[in-house]
C-alpha atoms as a PDB file:
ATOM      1  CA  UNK A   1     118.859  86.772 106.411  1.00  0.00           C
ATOM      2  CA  UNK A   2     117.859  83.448 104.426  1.00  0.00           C
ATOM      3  CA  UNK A   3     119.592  80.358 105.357  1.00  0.00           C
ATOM      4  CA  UNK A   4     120.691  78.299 102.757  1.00  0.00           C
ATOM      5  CA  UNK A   5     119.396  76.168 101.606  1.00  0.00           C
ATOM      6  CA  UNK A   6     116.333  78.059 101.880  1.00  0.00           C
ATOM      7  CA  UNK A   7     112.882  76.594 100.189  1.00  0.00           C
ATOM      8  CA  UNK A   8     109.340  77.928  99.117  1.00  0.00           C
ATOM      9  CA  UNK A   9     106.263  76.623  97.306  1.00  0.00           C
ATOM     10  CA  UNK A  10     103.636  78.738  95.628  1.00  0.00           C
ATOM     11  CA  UNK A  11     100.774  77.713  93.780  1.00  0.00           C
ATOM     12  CA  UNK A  12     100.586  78.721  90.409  1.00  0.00           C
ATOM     13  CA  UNK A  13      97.040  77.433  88.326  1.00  0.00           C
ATOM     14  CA  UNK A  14      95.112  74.336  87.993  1.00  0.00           C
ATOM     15  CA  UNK A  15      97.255  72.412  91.128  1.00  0.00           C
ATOM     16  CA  UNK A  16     100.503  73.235  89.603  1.00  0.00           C
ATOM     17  CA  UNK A  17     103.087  74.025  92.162  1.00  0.00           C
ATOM     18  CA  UNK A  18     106.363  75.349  92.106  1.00  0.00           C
ATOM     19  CA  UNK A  19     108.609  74.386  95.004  1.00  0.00           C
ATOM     20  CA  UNK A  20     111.777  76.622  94.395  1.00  0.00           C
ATOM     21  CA  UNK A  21     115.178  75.894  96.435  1.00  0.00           C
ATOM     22  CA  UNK A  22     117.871  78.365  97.034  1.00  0.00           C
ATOM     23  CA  UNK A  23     121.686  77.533  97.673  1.00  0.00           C
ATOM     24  CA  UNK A  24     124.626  78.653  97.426  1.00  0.00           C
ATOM     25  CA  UNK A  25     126.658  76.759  95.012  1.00  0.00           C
ATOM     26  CA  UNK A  26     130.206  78.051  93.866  1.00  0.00           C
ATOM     27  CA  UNK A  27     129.667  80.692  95.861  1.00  0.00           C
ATOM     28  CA  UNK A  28     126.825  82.221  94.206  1.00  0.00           C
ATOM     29  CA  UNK A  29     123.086  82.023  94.879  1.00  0.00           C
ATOM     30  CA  UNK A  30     121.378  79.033  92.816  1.00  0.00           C
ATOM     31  CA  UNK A  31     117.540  78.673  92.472  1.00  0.00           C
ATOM     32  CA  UNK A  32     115.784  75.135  91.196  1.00  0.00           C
ATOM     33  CA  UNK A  33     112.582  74.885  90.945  1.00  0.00           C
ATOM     34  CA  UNK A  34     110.443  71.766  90.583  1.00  0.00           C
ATOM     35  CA  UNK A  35     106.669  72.254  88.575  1.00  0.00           C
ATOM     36  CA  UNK A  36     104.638  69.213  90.136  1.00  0.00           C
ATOM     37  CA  UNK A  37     100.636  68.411  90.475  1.00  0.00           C
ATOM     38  CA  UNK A  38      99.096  65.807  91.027  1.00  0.00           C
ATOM     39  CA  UNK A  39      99.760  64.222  87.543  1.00  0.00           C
ATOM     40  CA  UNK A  40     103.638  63.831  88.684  1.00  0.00           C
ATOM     41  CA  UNK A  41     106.515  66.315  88.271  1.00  0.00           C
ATOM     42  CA  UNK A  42     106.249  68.225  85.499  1.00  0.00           C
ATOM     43  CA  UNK A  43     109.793  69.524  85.161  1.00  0.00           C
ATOM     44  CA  UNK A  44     112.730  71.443  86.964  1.00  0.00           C
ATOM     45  CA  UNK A  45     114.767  74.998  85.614  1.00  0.00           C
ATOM     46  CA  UNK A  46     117.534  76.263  87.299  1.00  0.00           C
ATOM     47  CA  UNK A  47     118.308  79.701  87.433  1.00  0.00           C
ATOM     48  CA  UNK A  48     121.511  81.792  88.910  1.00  0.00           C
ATOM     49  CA  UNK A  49     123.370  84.863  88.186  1.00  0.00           C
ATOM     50  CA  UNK A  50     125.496  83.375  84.812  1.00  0.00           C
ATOM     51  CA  UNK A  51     121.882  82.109  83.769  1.00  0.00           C
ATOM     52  CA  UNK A  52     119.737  84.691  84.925  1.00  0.00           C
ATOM     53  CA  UNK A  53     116.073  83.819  82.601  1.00  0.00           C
ATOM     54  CA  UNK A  54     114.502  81.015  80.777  1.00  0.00           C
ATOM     55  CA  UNK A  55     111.900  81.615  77.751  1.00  0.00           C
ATOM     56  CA  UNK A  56     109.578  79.440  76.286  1.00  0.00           C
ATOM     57  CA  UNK A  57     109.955  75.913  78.088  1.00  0.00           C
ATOM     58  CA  UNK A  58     106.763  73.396  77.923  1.00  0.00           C
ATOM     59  CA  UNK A  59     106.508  70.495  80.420  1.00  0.00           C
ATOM     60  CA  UNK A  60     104.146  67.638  79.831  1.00  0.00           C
ATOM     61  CA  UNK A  61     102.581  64.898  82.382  1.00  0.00           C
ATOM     62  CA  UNK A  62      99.793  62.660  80.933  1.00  0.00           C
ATOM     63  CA  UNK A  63      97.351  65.450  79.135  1.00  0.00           C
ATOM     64  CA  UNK A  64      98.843  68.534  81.409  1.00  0.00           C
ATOM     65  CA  UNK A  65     100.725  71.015  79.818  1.00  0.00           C
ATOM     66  CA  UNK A  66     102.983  73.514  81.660  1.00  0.00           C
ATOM     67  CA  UNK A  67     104.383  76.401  79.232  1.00  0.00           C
ATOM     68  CA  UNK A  68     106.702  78.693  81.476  1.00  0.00           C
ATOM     69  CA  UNK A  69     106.724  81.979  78.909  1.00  0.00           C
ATOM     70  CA  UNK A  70     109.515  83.639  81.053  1.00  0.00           C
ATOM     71  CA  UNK A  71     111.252  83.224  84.186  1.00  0.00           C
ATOM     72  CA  UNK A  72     114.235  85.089  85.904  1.00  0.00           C
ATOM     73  CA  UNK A  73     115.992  84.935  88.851  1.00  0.00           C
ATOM     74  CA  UNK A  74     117.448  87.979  91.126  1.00  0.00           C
ATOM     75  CA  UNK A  75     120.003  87.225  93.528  1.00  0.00           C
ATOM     76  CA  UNK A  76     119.607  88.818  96.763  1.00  0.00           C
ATOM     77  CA  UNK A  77     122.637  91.567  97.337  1.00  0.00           C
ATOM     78  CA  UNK A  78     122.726  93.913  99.946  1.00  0.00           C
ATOM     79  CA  UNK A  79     118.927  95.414 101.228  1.00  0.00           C
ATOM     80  CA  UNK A  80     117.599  93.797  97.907  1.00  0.00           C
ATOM     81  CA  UNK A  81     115.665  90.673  98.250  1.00  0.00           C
ATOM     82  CA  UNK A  82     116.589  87.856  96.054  1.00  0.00           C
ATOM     83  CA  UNK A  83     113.591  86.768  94.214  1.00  0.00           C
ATOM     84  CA  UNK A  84     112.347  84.232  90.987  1.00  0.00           C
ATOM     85  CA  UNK A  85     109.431  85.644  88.876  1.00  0.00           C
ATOM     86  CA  UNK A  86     107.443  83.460  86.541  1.00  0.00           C
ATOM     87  CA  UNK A  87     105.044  83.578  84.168  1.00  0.00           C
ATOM     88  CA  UNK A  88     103.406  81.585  81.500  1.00  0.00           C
ATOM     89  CA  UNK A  89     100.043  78.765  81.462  1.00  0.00           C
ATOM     90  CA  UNK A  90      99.137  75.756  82.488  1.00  0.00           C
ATOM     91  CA  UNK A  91      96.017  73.483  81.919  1.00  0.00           C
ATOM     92  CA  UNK A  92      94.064  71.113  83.824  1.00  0.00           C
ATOM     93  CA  UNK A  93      95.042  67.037  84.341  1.00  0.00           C
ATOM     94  CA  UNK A  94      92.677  66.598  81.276  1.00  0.00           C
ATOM     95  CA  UNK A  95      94.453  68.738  79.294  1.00  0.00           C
ATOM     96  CA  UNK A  96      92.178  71.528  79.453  1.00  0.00           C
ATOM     97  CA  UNK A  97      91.082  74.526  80.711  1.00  0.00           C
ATOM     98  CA  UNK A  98      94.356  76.590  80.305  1.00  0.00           C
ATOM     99  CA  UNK A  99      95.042  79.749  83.012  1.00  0.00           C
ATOM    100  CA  UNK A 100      98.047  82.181  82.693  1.00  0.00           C
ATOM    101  CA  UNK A 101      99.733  82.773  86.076  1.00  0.00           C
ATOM    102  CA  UNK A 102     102.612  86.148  86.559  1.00  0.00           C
ATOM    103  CA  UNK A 103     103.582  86.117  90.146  1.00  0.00           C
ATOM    104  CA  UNK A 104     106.823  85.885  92.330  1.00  0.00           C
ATOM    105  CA  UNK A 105     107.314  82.185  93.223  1.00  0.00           C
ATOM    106  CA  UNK A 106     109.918  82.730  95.746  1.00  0.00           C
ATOM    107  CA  UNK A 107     111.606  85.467  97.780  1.00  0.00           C
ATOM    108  CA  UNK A 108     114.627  85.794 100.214  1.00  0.00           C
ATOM    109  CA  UNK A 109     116.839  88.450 101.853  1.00  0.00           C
END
C-alpha cells in the first residue's frame, strides 16, 4: 500500500523528466507532475478523478519544447494500481531533435 504522499520520476526523452507526486487531497487521490531538464522546469499538470486527462499542452524553456499529446490519471481502488500514462514529444535544449515518448510515468497500489 502507497503512502501518501508517495513520489516517482521517470525519464521520458532528450533529459526530460517527469517527477509525479501522489496525495490525497479532499479525500481523493491527486497526481502533479513536474516536466524539468536541465533547461529549468518546463511545466506542471495535475490530474485526479474529477479531472481525469489532459490533451494537447506544450511547455517551453529556452529552445525546448515539451508537447504532452495525452495524459490520464487512474486512481488506485481496490487490487488495481493507481497509475498516470503519458504520451506526446519533446526536443533537445537546442530545440531540436524531437522523440515521442508513451510510457507509464508513475504507479502505486
Amino acid at each position: 500500500m502507497a503512502t501518501y504522499p508517495y513520489t516517482q520520476t521517470s525519464m521520458l526523452v532528450n533529459s526530460i523528466q517527469a517527477t509525479t507526486t501522489v496525495s490525497i487531497q479532499s479525500g481523493m487521490q491527486v497526481s502533479s507532475t513536474v516536466f524539468s531538464s536541465a533547461a529549468g522546469n518546463l511545466g506542471t499538470i495535475t490530474l485526479s478523478p474529477v479531472q481525469p486527462t489532459a490533451k494537447n499542452v506544450e511547455f517551453k524553456s529556452g529552445l525546448q519544447t515539451l508537447q504532452i499529446d495525452s495524459m490520464t490519471f487512474t486512481a488506485q481502488f481496490g487490487f488495481d494500481a493507481g497509475q498516470v500514462f503519458a504520451s506526446g514529444r519533446g526536443t533537445d535544449q537546442s530545440g531540436e531533435n524531437e522523440a515521442a515518448f508513451s510510457k507509464q510515468i508513475a504507479t502505486w497500489s
